[in-house]
Protein backbone atom coordinates (compact mmCIF):
# COMPACT_ATOMS: atom_id res chain seq x y z
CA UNK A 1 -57.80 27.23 35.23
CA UNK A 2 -56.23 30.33 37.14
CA UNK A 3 -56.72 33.95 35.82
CA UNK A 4 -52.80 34.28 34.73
CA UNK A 5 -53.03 31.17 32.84
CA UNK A 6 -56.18 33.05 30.71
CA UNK A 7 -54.25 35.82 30.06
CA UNK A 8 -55.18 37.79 33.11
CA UNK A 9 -52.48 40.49 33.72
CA UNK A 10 -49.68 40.26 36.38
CA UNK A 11 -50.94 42.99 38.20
CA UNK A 12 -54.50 41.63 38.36
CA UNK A 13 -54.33 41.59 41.90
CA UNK A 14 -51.64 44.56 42.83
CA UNK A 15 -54.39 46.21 44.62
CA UNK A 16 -56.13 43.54 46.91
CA UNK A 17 -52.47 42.78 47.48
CA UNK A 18 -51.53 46.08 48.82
CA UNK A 19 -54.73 46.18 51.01
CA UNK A 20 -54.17 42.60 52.28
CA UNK A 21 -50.51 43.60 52.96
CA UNK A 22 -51.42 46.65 54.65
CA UNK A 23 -54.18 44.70 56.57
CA UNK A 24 -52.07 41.66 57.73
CA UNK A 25 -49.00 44.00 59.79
CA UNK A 26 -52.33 45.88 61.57
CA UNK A 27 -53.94 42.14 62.71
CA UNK A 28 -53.58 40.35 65.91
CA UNK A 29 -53.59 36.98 64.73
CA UNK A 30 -54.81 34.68 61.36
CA UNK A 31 -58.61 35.06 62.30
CA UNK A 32 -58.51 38.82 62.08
CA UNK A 33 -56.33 38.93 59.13
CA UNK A 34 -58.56 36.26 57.22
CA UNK A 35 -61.88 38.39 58.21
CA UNK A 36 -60.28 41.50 56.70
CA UNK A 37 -59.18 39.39 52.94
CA UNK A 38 -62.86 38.33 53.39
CA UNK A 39 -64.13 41.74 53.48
CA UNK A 40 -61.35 43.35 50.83
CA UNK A 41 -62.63 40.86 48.19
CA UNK A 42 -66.10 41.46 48.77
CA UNK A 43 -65.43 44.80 48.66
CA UNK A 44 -63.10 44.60 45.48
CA UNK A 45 -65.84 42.28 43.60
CA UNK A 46 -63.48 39.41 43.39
CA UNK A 47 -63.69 35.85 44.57
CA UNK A 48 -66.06 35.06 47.23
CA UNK A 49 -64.01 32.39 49.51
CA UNK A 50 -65.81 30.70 52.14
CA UNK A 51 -63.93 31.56 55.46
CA UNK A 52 -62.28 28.22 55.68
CA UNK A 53 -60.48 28.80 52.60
CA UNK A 54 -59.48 32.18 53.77
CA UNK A 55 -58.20 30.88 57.02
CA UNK A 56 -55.95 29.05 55.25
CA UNK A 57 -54.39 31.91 53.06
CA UNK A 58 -54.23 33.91 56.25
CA UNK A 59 -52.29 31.66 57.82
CA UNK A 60 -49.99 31.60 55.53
CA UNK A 61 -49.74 34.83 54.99
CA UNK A 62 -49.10 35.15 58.85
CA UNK A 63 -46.16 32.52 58.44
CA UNK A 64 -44.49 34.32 55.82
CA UNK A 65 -44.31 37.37 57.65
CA UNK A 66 -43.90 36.56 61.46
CA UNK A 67 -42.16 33.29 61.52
C-alpha cells in the first residue's frame, strides 16, 4: 500500500523532492544522480532502496529532464 493511499500527506515528500531536484541538474549522468537519492534518503530517514531500484528512478528522473 503506498503512503498517500494511508493518508500520508501530499507534501510527504516536498523536501527529498527539492533535494533530489536540486541534486539531479548538478549530476553528470543517472549513476551520480541515483548515488545522491541514495544518500538524501538515508539521510532523511526514509526508504532504504537498494541501488538497483534507485538506478531506475534516476533514470527516469534523467529522462524527464534532459530528453
Amino acid at each position: 500500500m503506498k503512503l498517500l493511499e494511508m493518508g500520508a500527506p501530499l507534501d510527504e515528500y516536498h523536501k527529498e523532492i527539492e533535494m533530489i531536484v536540486e541534486k539531479a541538474l548538478k549530476s553528470r549522468d543517472e549513476i551520480e544522480l541515483a548515488e545522491s537519492i541514495v544518500s538524501i534518503l538515508k539521510l532523511t530517514g526514509n526508504e532504504d532502496l537498494n541501488f538497483d531500484k534507485t538506478l531506475v528512478i534516476s533514470q527516469n528522473i534523467w529522462k524527464e529532464i534532459y530528453e
